[in-house]
N, C-alpha and C. Protein backbone atom coordinates (compact mmCIF):
# COMPACT_ATOMS: atom_id res chain seq x y z
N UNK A 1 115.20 125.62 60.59
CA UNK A 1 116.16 126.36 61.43
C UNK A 1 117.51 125.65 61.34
N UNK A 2 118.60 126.76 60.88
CA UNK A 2 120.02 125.81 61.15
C UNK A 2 120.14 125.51 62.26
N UNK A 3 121.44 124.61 62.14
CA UNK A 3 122.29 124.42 63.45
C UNK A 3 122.98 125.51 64.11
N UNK A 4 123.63 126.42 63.20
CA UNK A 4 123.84 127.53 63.90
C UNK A 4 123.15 128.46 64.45
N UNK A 5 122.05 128.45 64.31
CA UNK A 5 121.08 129.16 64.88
C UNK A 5 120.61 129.05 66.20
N UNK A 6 120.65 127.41 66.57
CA UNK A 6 120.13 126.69 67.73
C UNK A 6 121.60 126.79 68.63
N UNK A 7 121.23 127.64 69.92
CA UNK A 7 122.02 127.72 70.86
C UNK A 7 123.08 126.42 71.48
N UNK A 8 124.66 126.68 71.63
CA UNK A 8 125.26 125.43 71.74
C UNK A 8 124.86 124.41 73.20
N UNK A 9 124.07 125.10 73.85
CA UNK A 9 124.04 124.80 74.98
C UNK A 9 122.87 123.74 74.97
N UNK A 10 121.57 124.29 74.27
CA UNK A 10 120.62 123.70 74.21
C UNK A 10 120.82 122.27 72.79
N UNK A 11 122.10 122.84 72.41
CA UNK A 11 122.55 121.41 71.32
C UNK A 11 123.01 120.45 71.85
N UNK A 12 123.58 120.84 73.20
CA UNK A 12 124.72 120.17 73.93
C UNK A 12 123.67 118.70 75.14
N UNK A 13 122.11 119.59 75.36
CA UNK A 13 121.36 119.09 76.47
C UNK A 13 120.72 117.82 74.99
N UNK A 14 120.37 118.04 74.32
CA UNK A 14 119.33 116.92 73.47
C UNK A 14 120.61 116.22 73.01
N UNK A 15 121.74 116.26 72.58
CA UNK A 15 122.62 115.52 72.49
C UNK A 15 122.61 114.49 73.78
N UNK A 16 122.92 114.97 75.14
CA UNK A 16 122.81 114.04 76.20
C UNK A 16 121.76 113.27 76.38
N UNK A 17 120.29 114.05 76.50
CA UNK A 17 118.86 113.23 76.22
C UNK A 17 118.71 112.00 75.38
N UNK A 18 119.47 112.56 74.14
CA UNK A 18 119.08 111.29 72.98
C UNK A 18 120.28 109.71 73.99
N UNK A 19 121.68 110.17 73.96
CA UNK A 19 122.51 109.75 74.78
C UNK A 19 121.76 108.45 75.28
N UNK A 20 120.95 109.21 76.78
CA UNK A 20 120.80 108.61 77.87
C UNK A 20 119.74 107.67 77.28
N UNK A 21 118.67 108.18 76.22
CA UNK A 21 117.52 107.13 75.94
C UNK A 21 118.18 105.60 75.28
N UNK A 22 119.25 106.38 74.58
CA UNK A 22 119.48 105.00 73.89
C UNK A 22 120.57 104.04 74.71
N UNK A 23 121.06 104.78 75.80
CA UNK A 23 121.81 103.91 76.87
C UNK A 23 121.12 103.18 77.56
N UNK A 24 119.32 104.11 77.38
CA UNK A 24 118.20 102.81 78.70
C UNK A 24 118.15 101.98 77.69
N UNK A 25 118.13 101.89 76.72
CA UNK A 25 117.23 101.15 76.08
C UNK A 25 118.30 99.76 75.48
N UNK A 26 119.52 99.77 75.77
CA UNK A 26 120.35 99.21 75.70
C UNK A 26 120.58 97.92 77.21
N UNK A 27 120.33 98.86 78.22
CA UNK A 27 120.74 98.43 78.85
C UNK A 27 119.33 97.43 79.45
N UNK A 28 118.20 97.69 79.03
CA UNK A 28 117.16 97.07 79.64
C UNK A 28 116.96 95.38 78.15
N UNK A 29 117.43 95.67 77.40
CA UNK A 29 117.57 94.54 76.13
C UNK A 29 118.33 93.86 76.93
N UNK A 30 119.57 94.50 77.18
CA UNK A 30 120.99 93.21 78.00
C UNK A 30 120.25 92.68 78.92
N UNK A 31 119.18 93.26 79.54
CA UNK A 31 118.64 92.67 80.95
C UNK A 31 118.10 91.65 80.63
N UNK A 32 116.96 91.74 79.52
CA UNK A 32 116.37 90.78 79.43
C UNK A 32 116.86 89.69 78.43
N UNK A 33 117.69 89.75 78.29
CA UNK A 33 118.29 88.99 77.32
C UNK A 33 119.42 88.03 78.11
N UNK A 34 119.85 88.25 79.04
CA UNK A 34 120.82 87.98 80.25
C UNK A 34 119.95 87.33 81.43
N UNK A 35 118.81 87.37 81.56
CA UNK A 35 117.90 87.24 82.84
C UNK A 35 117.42 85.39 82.29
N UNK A 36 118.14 84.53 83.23
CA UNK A 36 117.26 83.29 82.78
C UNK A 36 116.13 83.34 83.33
N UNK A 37 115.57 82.46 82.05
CA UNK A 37 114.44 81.33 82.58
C UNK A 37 113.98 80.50 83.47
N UNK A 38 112.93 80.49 84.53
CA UNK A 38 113.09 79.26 85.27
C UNK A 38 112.45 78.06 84.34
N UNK A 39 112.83 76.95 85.13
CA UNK A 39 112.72 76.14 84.29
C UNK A 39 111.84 75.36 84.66
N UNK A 40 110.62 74.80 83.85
CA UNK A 40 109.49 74.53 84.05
C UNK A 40 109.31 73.35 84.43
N UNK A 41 108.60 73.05 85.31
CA UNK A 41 108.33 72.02 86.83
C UNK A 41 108.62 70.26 85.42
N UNK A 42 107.43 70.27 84.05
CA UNK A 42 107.39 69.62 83.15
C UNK A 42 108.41 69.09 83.30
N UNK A 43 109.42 69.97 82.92
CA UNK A 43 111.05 69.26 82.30
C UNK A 43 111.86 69.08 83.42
N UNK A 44 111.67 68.56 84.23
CA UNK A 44 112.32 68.47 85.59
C UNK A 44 112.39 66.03 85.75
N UNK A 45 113.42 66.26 85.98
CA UNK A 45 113.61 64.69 86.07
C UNK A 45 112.48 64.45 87.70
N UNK A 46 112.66 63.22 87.30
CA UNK A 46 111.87 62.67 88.82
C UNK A 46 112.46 63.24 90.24
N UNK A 47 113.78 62.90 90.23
CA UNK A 47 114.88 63.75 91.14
C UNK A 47 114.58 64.75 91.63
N UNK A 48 114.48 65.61 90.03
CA UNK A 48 114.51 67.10 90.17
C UNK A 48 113.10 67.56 90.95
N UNK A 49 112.10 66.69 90.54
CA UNK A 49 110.73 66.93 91.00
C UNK A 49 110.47 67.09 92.43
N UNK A 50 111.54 65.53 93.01
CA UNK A 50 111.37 65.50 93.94
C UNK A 50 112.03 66.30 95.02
N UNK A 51 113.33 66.93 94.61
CA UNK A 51 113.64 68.00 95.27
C UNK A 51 112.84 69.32 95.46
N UNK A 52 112.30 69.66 94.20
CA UNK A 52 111.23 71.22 94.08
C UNK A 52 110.33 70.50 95.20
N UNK A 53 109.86 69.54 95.19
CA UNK A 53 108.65 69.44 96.22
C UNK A 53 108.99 69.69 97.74
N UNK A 54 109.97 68.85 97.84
CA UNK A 54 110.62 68.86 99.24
C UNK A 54 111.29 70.21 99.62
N UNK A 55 111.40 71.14 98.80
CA UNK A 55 111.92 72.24 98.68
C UNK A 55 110.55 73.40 99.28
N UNK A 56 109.47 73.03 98.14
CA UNK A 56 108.37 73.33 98.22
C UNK A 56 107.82 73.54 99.99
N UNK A 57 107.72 72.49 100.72
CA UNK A 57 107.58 72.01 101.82
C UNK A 57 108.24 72.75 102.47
N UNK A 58 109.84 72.69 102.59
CA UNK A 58 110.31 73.77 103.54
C UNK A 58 109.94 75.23 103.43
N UNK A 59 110.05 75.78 102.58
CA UNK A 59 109.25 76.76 101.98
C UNK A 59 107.97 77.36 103.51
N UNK A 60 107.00 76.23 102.65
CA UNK A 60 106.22 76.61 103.46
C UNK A 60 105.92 76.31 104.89
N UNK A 61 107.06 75.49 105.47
CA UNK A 61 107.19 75.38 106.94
C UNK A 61 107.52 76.66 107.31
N UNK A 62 109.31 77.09 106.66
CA UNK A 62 109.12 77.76 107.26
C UNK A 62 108.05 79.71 107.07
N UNK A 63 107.29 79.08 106.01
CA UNK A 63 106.13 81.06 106.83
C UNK A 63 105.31 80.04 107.59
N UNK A 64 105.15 78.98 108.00
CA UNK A 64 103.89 79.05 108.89
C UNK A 64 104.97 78.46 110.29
N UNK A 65 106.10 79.08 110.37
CA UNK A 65 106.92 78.80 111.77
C UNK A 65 106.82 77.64 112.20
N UNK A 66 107.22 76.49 111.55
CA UNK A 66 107.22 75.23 111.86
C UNK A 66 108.75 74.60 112.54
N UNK A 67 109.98 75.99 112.41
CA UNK A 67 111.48 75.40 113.08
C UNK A 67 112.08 76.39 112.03
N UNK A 68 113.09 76.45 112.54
CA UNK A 68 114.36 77.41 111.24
C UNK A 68 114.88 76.64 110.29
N UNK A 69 115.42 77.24 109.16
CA UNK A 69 115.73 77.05 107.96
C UNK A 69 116.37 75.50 107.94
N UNK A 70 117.29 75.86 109.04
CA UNK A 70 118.49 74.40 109.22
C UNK A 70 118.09 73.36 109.87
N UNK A 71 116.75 73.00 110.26
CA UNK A 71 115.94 72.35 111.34
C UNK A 71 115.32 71.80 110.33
N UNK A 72 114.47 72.85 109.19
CA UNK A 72 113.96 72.36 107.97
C UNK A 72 114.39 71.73 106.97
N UNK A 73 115.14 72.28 106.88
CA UNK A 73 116.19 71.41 105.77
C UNK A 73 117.02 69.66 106.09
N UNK A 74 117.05 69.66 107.34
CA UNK A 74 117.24 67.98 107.70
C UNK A 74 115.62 67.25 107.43
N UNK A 75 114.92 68.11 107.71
CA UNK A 75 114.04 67.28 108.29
C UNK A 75 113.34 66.69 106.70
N UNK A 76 113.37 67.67 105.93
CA UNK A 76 113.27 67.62 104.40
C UNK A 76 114.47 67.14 103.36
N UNK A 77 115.33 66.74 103.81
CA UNK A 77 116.70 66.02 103.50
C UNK A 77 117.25 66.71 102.71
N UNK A 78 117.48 68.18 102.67
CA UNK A 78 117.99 68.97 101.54
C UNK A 78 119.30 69.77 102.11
N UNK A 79 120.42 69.62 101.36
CA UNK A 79 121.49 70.43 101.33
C UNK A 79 121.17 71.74 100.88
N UNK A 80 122.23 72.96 101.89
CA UNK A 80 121.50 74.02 101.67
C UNK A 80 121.88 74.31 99.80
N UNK A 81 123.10 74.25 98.98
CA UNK A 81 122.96 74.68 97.89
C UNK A 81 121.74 74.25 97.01
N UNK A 82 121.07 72.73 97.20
CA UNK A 82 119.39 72.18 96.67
C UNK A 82 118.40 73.44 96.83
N UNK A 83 118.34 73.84 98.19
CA UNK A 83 117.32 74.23 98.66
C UNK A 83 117.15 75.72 97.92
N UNK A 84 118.81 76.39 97.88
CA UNK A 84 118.48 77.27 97.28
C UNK A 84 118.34 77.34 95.72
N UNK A 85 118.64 76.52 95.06
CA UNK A 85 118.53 76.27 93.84
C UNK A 85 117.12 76.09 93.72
N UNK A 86 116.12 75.33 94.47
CA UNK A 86 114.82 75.41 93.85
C UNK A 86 114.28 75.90 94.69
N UNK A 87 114.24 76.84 95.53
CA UNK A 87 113.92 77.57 96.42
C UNK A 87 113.89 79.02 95.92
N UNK A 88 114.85 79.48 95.08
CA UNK A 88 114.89 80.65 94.77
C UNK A 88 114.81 81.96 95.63
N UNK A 89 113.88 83.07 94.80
CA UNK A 89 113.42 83.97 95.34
C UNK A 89 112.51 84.11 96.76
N UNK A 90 111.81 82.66 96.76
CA UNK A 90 111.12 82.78 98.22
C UNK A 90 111.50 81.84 99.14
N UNK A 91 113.31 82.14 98.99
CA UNK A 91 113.97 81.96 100.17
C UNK A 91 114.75 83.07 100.39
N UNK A 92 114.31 83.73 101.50
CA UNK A 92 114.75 85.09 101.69
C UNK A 92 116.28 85.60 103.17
N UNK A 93 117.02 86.10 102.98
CA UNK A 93 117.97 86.74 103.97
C UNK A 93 119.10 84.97 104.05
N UNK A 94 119.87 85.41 104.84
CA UNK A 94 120.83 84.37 104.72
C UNK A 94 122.53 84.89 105.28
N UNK A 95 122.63 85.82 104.60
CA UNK A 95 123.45 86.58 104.72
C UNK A 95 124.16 87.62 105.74
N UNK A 96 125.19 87.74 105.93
CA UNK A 96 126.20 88.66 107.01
C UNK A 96 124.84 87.97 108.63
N UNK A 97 125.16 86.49 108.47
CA UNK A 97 124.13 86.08 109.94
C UNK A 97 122.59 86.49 110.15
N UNK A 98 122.06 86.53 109.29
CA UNK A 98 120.50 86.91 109.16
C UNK A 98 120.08 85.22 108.55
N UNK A 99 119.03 85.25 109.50
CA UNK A 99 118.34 84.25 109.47
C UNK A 99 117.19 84.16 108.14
N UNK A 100 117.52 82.95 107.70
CA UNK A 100 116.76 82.80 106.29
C UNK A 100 115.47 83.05 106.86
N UNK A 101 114.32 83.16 105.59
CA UNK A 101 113.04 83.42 106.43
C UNK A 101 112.29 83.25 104.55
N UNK A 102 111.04 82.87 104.68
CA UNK A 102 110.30 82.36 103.65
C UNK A 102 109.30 83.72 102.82
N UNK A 103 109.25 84.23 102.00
CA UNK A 103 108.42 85.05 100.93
C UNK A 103 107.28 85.17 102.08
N UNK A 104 106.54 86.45 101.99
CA UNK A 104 104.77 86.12 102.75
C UNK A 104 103.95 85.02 101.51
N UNK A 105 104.45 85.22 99.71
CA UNK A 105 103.63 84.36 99.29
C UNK A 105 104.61 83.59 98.20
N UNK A 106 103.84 82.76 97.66
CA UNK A 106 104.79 82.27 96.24
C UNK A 106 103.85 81.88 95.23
N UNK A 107 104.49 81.65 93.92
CA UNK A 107 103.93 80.75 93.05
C UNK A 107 104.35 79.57 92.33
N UNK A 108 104.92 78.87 93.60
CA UNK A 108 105.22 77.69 93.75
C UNK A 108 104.05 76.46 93.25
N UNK A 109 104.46 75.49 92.31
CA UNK A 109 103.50 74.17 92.14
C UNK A 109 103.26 73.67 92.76
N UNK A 110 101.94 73.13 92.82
CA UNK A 110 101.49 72.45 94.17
C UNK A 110 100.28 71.39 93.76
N UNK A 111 99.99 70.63 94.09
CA UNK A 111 99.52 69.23 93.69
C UNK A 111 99.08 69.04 95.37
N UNK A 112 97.28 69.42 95.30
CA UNK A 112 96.76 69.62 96.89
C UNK A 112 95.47 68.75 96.61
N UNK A 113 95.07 68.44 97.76
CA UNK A 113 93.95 67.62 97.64
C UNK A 113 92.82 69.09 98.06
N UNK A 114 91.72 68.67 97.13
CA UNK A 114 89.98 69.45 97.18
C UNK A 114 89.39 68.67 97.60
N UNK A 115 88.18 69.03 98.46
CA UNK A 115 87.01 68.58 99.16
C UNK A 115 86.02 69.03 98.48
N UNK A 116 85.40 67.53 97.15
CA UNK A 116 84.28 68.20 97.02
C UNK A 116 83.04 66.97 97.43
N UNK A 117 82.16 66.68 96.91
CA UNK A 117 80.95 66.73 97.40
C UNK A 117 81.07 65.21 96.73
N UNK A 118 82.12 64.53 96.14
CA UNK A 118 82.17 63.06 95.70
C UNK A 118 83.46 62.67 96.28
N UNK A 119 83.94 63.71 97.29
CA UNK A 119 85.29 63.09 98.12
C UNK A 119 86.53 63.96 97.79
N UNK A 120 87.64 64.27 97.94
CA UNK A 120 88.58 64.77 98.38
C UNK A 120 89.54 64.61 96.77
N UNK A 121 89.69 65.42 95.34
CA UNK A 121 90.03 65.24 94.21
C UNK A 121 91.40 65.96 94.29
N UNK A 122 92.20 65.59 93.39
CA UNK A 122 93.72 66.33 93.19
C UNK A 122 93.12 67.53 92.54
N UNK A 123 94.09 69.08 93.03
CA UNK A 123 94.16 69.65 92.42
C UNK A 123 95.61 70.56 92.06
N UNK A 124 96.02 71.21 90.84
CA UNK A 124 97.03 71.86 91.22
C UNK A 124 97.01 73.14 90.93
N UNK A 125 98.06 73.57 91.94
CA UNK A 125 97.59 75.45 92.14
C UNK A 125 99.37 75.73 92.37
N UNK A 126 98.99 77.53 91.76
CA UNK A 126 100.36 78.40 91.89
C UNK A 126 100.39 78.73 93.15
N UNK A 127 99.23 79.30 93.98
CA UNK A 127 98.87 79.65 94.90
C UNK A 127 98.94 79.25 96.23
N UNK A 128 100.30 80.34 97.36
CA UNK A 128 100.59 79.75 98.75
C UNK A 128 99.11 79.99 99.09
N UNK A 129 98.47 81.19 98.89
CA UNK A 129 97.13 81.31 99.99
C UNK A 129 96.45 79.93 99.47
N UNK A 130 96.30 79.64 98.37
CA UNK A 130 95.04 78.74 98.33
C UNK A 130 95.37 77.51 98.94
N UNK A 131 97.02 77.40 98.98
CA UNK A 131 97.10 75.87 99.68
C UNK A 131 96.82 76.10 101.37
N UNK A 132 97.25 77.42 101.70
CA UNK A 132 97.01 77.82 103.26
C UNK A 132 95.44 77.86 103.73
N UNK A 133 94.39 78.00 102.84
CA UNK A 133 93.61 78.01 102.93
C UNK A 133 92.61 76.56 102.67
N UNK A 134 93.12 75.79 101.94
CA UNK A 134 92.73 74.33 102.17
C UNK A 134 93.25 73.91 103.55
N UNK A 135 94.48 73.85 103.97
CA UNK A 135 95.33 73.30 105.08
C UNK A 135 94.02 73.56 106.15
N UNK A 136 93.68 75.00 105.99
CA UNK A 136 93.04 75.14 107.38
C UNK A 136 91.59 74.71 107.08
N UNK A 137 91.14 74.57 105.89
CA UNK A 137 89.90 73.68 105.78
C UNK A 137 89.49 72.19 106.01
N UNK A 138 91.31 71.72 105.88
CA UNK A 138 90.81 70.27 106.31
C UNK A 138 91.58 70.13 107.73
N UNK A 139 92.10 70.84 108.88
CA UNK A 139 92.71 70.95 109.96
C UNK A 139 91.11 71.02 110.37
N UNK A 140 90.48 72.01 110.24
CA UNK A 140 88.96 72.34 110.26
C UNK A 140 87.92 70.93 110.74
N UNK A 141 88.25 70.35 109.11
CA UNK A 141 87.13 69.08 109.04
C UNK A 141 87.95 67.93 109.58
N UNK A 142 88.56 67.82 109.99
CA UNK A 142 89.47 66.72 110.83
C UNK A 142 88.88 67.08 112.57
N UNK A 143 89.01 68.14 112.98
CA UNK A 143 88.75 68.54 113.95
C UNK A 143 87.11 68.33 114.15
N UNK A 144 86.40 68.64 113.44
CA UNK A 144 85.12 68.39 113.46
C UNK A 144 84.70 66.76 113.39
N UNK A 145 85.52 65.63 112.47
CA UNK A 145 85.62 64.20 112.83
C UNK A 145 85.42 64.03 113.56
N UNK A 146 86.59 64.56 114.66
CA UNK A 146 87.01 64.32 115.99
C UNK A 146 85.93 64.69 117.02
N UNK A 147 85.81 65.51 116.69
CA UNK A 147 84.38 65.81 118.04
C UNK A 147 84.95 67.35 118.24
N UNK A 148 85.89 67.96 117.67
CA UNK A 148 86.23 68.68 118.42
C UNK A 148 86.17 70.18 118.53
N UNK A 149 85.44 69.61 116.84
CA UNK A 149 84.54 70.94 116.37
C UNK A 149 82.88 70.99 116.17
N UNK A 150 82.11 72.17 116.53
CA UNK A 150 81.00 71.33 116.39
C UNK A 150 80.66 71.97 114.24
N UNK A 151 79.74 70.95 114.19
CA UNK A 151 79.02 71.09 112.83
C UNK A 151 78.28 72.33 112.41
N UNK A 152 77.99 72.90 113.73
CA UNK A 152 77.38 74.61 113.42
C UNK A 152 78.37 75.28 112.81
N UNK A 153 79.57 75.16 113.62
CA UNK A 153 80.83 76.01 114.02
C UNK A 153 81.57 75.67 112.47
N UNK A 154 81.68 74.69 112.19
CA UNK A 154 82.10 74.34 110.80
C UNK A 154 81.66 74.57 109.64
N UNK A 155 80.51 74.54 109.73
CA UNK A 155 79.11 74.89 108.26
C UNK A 155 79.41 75.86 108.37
N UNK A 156 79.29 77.20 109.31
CA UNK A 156 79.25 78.39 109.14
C UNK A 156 80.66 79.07 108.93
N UNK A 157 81.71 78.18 109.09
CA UNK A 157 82.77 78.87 108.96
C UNK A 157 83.07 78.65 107.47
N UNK A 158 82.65 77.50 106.98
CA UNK A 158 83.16 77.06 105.50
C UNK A 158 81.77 76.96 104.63
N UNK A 159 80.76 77.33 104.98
CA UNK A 159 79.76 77.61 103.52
C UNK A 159 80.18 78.68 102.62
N UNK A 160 80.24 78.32 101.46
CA UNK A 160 79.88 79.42 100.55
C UNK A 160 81.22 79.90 100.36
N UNK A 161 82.60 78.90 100.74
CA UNK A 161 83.84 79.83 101.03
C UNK A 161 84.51 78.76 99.46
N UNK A 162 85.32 79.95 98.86
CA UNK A 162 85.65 79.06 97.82
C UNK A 162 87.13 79.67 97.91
N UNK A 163 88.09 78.32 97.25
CA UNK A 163 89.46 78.32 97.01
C UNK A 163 89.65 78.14 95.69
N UNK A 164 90.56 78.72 94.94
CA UNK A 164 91.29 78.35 93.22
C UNK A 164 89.72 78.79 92.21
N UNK A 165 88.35 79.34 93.21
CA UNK A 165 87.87 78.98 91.92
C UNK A 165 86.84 78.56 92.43
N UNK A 166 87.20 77.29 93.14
CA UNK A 166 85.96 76.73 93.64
C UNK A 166 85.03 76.13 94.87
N UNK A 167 83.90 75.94 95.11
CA UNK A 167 83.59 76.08 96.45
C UNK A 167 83.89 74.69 97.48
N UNK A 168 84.57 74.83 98.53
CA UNK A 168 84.98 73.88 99.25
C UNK A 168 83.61 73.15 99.76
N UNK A 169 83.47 71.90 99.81
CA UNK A 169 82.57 71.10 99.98
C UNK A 169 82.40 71.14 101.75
N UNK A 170 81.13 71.61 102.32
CA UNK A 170 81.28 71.62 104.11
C UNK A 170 79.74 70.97 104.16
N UNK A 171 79.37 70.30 103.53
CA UNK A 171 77.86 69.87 104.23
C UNK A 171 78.31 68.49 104.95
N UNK A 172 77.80 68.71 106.49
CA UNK A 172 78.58 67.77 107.30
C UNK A 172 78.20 66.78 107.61
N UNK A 173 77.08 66.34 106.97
CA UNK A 173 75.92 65.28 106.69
C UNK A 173 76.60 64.25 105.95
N UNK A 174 76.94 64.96 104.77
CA UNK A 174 78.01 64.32 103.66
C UNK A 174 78.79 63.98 104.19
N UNK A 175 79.54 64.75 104.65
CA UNK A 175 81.03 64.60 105.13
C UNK A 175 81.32 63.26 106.09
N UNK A 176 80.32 63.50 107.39
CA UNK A 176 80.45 61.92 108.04
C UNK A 176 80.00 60.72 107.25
N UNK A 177 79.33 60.96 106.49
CA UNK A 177 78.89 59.73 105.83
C UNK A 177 80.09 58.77 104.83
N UNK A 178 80.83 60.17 104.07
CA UNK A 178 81.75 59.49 103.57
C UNK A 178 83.36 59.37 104.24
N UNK A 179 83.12 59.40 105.26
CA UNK A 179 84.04 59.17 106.66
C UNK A 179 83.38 58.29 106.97
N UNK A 180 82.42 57.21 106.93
CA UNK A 180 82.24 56.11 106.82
C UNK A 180 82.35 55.45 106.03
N UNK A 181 82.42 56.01 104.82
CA UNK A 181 82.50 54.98 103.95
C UNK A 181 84.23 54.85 103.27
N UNK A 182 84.84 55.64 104.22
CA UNK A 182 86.57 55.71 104.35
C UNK A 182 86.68 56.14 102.66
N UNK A 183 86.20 57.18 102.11
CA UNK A 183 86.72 57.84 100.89
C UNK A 183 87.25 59.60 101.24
N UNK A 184 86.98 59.37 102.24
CA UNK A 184 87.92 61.27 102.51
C UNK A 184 89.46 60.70 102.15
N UNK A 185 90.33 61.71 102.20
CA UNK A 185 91.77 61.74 102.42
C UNK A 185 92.10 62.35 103.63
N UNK A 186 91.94 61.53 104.50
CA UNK A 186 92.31 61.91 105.98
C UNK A 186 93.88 62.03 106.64
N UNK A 187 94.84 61.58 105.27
CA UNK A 187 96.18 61.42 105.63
C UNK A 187 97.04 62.96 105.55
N UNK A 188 97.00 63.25 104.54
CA UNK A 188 98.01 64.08 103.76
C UNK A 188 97.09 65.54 102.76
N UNK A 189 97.00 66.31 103.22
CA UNK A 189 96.75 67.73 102.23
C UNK A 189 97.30 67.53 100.39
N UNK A 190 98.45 67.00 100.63
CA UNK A 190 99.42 66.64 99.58
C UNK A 190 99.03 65.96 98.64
N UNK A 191 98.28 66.19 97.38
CA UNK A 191 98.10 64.86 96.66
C UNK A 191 99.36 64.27 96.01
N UNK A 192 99.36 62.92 95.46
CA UNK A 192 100.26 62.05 95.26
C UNK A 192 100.56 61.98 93.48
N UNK A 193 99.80 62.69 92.93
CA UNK A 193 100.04 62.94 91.61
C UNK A 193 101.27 64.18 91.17
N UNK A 194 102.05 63.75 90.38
CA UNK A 194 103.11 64.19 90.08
C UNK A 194 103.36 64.43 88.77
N UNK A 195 102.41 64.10 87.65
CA UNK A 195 102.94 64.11 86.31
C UNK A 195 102.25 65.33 85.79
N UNK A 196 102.67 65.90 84.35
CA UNK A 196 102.30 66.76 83.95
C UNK A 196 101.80 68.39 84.53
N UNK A 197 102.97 68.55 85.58
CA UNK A 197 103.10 69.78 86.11
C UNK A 197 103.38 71.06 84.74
């Protein structure tokens, strides 16, 4: 079929069609081609590490309402341009007087202590739930130390319950025993390993 044959109108619409495809397709290349990289925890100086962590921390103070942004940020020694630099995306609002406020999740690095069944091992996870979900496993078994949970109440809340993968260690037999023998990590959720993020 010629061109003259094909109505100018309907020449005029696939002219625009073709147009617009090759304008998306232009414009989604610039995107990604323009869109940095974050930059991976690895190549981060000691400094740098130690800011993402402390960054990390406020973070997650503030979703579990531990004080506001500016309360957090002294208390974590970070200037606000730090905070937002490794804070990123799950540091949220700020702006025209809106109060900053933290992602519901992230996939933030994290270097957490596991409870298993030879004592309390580093592990590291992307995962806010899985660290929220240790926090309250060893808030849990701290409380149960204490007297203040009983061992029914604990076994049954944490058998069979697994984080990252794998199953959190609750037999409470174990557990006091090596609370005698001072190999839990009764200090800090946080493990102290830092290399090869």
């Amino acid at each position: 079929m010629s061109s003259d044959s094909v109505p100018r109108a309907q020449r005029k619409r696939r002219v625009q069609v073709s147009r617009r495809r090759s304008n998306s397709r232009k414009k989604t290349a610039s995107q990604q081609k323009g869109k940095p990289r974050a930059p991976r925890y690895s190549s981060f100086t000691e400094r740098e590490k130690s800011a993402y962590d402390r960054t990390t921390n406020l973070v997650t103070g503030l979703r579990r309402g531990e004080g506001p942004y500016t309360k957090l940020r002294r208390k974590y020694h970070l200037g606000s341009p730090t905070a937002r630099k490794y804070g990123g995306r799950d540091l949220i609002g700020g702006a025209n007087g809106k109060p900053v406020r933290a992602s519901k999740s992230d996939r933030r690095v994290r270097d957490l202590m596991f409870p298993t069944s030879s004592g309390d091992v580093p592990i590291r996870t992307r995962s806010s739930r899985d660290a929220t979900k240790l926090s309250e496993f060893f808030h849990d078994r701290d409380n149960f130390l204490r007297g203040k949970l009983s061992a029914e109440a604990f076994e049954s809340r944490w058998r069979g319950v697994h984080v990252a993968g794998e199953e959190v260690f609750s037999n409470v037999v174990a557990i006091l025993e090596m609370a005698d023998a001072d190999v839990l990590n009764l200090e800090n959720l946080y493990a102290s390993t830092t290399e090869n993020r």
